[in-house]
N, C-alpha and C. Protein backbone atom coordinates (compact mmCIF):
# COMPACT_ATOMS: atom_id res chain seq x y z
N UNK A 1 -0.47 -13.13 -21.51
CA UNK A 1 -1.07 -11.89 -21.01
C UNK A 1 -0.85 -10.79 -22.05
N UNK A 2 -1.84 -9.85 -21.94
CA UNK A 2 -1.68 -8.91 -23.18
C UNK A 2 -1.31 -7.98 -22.85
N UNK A 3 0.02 -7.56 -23.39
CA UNK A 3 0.85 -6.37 -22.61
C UNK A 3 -0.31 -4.98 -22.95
N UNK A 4 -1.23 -4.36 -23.52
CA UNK A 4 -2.08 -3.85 -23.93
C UNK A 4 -3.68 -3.88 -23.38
N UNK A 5 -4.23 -3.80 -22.69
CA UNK A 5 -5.58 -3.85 -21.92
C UNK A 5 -6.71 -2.81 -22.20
N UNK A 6 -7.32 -3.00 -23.22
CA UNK A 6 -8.40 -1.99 -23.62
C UNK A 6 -9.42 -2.08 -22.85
N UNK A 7 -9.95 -0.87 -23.18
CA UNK A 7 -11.35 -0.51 -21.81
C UNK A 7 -12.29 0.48 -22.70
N UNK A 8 -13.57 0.39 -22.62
CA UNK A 8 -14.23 1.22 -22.90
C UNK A 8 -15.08 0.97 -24.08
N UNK A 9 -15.61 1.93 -25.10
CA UNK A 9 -16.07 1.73 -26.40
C UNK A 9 -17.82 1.25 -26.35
N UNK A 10 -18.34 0.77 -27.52
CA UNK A 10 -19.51 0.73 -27.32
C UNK A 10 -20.42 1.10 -28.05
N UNK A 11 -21.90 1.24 -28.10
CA UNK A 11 -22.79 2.09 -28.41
C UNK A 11 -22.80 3.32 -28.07
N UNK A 12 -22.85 4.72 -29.32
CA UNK A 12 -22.99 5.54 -28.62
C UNK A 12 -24.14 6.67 -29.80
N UNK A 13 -24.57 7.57 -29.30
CA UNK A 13 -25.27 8.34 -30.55
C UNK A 13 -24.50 9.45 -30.48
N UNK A 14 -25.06 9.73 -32.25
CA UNK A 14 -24.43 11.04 -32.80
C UNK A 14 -24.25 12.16 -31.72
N UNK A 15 -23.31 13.02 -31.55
CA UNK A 15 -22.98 14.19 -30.51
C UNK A 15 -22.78 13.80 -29.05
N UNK A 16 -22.38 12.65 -29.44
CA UNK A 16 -22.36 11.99 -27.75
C UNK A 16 -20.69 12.07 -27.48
N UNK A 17 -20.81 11.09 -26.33
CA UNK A 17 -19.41 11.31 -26.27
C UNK A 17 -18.86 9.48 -25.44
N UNK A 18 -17.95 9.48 -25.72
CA UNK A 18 -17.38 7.97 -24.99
C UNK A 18 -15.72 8.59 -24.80
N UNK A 19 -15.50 7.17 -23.95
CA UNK A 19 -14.07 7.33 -23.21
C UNK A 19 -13.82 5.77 -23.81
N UNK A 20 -12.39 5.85 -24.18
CA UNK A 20 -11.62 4.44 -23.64
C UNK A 20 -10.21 4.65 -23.30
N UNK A 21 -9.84 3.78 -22.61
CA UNK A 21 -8.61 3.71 -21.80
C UNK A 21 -7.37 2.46 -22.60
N UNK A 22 -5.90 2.52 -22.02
CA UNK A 22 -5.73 1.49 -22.56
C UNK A 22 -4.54 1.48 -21.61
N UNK A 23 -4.53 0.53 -20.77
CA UNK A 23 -3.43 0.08 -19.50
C UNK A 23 -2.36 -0.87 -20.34
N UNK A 24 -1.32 -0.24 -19.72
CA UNK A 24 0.05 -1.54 -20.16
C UNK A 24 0.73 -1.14 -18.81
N UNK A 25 2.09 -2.00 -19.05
CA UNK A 25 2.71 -1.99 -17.54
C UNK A 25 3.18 -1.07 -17.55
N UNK A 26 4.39 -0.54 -16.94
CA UNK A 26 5.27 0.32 -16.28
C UNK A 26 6.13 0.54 -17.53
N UNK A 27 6.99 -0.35 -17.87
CA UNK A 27 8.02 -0.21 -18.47
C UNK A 27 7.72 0.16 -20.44
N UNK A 28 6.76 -0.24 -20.31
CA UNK A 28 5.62 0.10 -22.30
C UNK A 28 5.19 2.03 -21.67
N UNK A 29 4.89 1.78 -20.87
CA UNK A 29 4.04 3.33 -20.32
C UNK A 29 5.29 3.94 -20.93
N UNK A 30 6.26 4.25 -19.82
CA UNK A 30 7.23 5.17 -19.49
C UNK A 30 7.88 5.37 -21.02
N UNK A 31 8.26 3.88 -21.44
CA UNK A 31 9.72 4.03 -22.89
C UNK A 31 8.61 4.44 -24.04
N UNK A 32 7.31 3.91 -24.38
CA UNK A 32 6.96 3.98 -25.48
C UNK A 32 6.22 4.87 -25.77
N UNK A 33 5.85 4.99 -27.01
CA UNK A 33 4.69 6.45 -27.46
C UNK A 33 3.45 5.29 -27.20
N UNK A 34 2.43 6.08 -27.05
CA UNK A 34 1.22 5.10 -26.94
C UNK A 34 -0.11 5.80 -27.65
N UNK A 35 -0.82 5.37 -27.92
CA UNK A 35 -2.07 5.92 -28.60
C UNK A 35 -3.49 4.50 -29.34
N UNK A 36 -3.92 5.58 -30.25
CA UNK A 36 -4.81 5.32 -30.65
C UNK A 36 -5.09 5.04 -32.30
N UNK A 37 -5.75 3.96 -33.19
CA UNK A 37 -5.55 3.69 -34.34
C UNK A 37 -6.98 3.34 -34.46
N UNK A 38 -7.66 3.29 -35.90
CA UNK A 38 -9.01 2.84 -35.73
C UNK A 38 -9.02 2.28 -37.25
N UNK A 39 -10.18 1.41 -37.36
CA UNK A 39 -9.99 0.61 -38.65
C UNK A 39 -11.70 0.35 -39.14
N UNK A 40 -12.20 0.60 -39.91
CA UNK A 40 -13.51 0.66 -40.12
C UNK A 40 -13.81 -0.10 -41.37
N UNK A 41 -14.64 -1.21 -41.71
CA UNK A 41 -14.89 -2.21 -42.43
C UNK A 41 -14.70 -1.38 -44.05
N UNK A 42 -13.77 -2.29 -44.30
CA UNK A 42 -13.23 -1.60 -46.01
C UNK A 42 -12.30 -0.51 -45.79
N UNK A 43 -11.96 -0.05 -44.83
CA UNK A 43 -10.95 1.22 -44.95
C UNK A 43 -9.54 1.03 -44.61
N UNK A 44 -8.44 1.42 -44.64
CA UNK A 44 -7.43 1.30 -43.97
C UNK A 44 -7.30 1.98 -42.23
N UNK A 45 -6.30 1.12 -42.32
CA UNK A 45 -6.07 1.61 -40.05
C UNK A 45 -5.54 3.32 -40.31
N UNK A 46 -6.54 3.59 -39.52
CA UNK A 46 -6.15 5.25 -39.25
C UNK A 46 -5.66 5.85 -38.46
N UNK A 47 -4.68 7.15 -38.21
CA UNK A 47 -4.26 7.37 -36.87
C UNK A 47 -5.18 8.03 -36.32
N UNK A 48 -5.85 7.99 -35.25
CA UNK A 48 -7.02 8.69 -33.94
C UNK A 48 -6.02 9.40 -33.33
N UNK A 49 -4.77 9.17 -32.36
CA UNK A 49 -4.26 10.12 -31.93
C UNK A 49 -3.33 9.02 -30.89
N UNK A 50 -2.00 10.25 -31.05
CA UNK A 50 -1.05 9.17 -30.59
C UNK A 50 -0.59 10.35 -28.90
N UNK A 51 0.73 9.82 -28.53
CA UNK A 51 1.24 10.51 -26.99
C UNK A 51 2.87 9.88 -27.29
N UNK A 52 4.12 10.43 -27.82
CA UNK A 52 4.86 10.05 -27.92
C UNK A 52 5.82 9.81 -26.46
N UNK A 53 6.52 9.20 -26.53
CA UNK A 53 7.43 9.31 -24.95
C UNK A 53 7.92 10.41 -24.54
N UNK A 54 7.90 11.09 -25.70
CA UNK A 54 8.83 12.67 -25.50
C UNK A 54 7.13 13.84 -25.19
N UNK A 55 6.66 13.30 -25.52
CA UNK A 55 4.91 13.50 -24.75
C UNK A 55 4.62 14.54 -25.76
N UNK A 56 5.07 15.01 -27.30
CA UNK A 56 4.29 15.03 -28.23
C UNK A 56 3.49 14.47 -28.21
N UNK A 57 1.89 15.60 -28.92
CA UNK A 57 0.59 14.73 -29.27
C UNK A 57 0.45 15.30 -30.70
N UNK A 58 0.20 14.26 -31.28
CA UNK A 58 -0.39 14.17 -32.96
C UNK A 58 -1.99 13.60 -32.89
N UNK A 59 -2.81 14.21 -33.85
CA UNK A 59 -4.10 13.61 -33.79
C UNK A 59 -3.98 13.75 -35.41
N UNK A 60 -5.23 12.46 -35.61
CA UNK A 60 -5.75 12.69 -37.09
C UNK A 60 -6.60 13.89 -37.20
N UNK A 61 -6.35 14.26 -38.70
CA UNK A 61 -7.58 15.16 -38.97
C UNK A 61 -8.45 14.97 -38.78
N UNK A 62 -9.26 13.89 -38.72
CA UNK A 62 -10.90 14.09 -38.73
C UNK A 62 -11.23 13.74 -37.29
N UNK A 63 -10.34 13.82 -36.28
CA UNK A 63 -10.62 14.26 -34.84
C UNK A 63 -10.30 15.13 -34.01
N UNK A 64 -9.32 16.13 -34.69
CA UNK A 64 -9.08 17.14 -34.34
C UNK A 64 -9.99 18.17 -34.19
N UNK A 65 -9.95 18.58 -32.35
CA UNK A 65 -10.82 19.61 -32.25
C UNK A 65 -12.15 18.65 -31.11
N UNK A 66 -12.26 17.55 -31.56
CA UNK A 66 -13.36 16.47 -30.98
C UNK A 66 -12.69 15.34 -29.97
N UNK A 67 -11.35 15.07 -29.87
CA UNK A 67 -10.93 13.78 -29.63
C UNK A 67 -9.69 14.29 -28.55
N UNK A 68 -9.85 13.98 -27.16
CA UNK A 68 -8.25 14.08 -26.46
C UNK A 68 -7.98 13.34 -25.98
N UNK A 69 -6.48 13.19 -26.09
CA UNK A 69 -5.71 11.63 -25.86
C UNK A 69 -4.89 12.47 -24.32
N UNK A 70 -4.85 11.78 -23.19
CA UNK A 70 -4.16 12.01 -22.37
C UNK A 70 -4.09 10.76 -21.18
N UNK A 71 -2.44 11.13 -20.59
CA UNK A 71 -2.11 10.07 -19.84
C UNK A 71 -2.90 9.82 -18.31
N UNK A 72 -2.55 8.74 -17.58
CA UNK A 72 -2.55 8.64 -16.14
C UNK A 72 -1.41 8.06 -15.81
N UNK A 73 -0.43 8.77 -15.37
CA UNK A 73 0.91 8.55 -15.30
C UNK A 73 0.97 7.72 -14.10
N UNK A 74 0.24 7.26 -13.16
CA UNK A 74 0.61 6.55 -11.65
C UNK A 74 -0.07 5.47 -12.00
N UNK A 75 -1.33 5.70 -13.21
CA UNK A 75 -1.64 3.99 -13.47
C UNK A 75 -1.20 3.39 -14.87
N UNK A 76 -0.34 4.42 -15.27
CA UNK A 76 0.00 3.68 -16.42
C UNK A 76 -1.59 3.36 -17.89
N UNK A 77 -1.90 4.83 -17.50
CA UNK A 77 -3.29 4.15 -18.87
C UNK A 77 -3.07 5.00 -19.51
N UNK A 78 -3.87 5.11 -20.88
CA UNK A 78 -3.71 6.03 -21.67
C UNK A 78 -5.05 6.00 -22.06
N UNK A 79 -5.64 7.48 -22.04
CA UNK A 79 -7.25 8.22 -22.15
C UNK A 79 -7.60 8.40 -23.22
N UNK A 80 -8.62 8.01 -23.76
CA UNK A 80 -9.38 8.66 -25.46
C UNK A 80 -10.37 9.34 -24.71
N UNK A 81 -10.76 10.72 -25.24
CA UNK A 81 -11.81 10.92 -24.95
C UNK A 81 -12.91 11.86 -26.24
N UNK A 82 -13.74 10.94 -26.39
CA UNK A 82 -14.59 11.29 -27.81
C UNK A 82 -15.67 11.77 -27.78
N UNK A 83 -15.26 13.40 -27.88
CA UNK A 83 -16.86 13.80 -28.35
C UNK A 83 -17.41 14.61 -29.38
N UNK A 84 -18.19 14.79 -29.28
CA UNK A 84 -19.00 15.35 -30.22
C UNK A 84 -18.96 14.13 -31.73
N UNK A 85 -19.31 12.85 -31.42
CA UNK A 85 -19.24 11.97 -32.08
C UNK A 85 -19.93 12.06 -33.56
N UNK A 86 -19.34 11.45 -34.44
CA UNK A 86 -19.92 11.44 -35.81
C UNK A 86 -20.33 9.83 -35.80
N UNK A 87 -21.24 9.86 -36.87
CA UNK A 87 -21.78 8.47 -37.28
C UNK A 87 -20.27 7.64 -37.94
N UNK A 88 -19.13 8.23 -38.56
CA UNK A 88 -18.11 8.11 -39.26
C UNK A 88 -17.32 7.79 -38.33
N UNK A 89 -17.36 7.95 -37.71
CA UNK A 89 -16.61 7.52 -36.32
C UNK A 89 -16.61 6.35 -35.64
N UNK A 90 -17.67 5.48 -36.04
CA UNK A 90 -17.87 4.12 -35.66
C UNK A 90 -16.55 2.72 -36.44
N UNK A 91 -15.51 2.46 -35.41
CA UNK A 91 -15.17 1.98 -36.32
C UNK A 91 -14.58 0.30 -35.40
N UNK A 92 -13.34 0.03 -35.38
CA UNK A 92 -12.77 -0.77 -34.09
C UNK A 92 -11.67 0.18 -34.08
N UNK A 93 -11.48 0.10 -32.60
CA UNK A 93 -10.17 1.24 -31.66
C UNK A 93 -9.47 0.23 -31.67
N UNK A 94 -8.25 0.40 -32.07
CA UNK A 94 -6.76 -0.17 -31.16
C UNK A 94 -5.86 0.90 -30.59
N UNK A 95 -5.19 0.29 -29.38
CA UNK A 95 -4.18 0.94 -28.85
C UNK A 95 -2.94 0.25 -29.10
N UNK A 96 -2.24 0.88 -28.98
CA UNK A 96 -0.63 0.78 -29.44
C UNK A 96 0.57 1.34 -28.67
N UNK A 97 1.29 0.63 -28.75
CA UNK A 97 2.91 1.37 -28.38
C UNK A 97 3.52 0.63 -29.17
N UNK A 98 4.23 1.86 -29.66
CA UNK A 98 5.17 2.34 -30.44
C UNK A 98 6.31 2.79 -29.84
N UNK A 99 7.75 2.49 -30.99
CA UNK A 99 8.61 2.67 -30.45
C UNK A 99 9.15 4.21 -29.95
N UNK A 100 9.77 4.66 -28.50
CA UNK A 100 10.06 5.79 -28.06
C UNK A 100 11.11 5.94 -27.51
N UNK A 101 11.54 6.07 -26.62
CA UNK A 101 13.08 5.37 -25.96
C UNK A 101 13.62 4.25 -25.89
N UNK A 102 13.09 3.07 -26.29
CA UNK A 102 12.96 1.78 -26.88
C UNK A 102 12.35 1.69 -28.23
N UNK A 103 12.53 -0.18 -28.45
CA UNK A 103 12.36 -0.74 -29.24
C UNK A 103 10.21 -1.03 -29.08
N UNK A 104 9.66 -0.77 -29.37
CA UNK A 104 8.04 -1.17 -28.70
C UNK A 104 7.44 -1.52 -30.28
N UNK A 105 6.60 -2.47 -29.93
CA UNK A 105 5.43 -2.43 -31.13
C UNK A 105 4.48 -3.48 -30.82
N UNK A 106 3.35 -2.78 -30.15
CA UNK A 106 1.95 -3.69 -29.37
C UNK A 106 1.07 -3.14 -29.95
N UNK A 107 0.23 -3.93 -30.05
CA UNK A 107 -1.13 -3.72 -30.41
C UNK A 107 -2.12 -4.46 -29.62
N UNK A 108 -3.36 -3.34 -29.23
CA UNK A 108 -4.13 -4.17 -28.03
C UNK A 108 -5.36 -4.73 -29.16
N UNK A 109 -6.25 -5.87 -28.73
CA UNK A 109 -7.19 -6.66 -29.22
C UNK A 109 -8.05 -5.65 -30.10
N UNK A 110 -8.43 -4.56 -29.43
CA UNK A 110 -9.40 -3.81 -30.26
C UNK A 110 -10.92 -3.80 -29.45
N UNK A 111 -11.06 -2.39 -29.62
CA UNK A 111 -12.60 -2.27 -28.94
C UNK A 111 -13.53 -1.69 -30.01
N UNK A 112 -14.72 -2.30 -29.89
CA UNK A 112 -15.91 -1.13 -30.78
C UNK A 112 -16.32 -0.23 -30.63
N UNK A 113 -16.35 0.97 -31.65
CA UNK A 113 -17.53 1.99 -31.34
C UNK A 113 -18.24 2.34 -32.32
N UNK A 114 -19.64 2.10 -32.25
CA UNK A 114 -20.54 2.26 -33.07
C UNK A 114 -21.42 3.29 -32.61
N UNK A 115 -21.67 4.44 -33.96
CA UNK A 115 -22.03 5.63 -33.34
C UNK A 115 -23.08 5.89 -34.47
N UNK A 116 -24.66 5.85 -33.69
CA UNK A 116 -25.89 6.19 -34.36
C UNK A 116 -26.45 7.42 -34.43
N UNK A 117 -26.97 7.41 -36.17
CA UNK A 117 -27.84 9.03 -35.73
C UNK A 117 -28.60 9.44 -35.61
């Protein structure tokens, strides 16, 4: 089972907007930082935007201002929400936890978003 459960992603056009989610259990929620990483054919994995346990938020630059990461603390998910989309923006999403009051290091399968203009 994949401690990590991605949701969302997709087709979307320029200035649009998409959501994805990313469920883990109880015990990854609460101890770990959790977020968002993206990886786009030829580039290195980028940070999109993280939620530390201590509930610091860090975002990358080139989503800052466009991109909010926030929790659902009773279901244990963690929210992307993307808009005002760029064509540059199309890439594969992973979610993650990272270590926070624990030891953590997950990585979920990865979702697409491909964004036309």
């Amino acid at each position: 089972q994949e401690q990590l459960q991605e949701s969302g992603g997709g087709p979307a056009q320029a200035g649009g907007s998409l959501n994805l989610s990313c469920a883990a259990d109880k015990y990854i929620h609460r101890n770990c930082g959790t977020g968002w990483f993206r990886m786009s054919f030829g580039e290195e994995r980028e940070l999109v935007a993280t939620i530390g346990s201590d509930g610091v938020i860090k975002y990358g630059e080139s989503v800052k201002g466009r991109f909010i990461i926030s929790q659902d603390n009773a279901n244990y998910i963690t929210h992307l929400k993307m808009n005002s989309l760029k064509t540059e923006d199309s890439a594969t999403y992973y979610c993650r936890a990272y270590s926070g009051v624990v030891l953590c290091d997950y990585w979920g399968q990865g979702t697409h978003v491909f964004v036309s203009s």
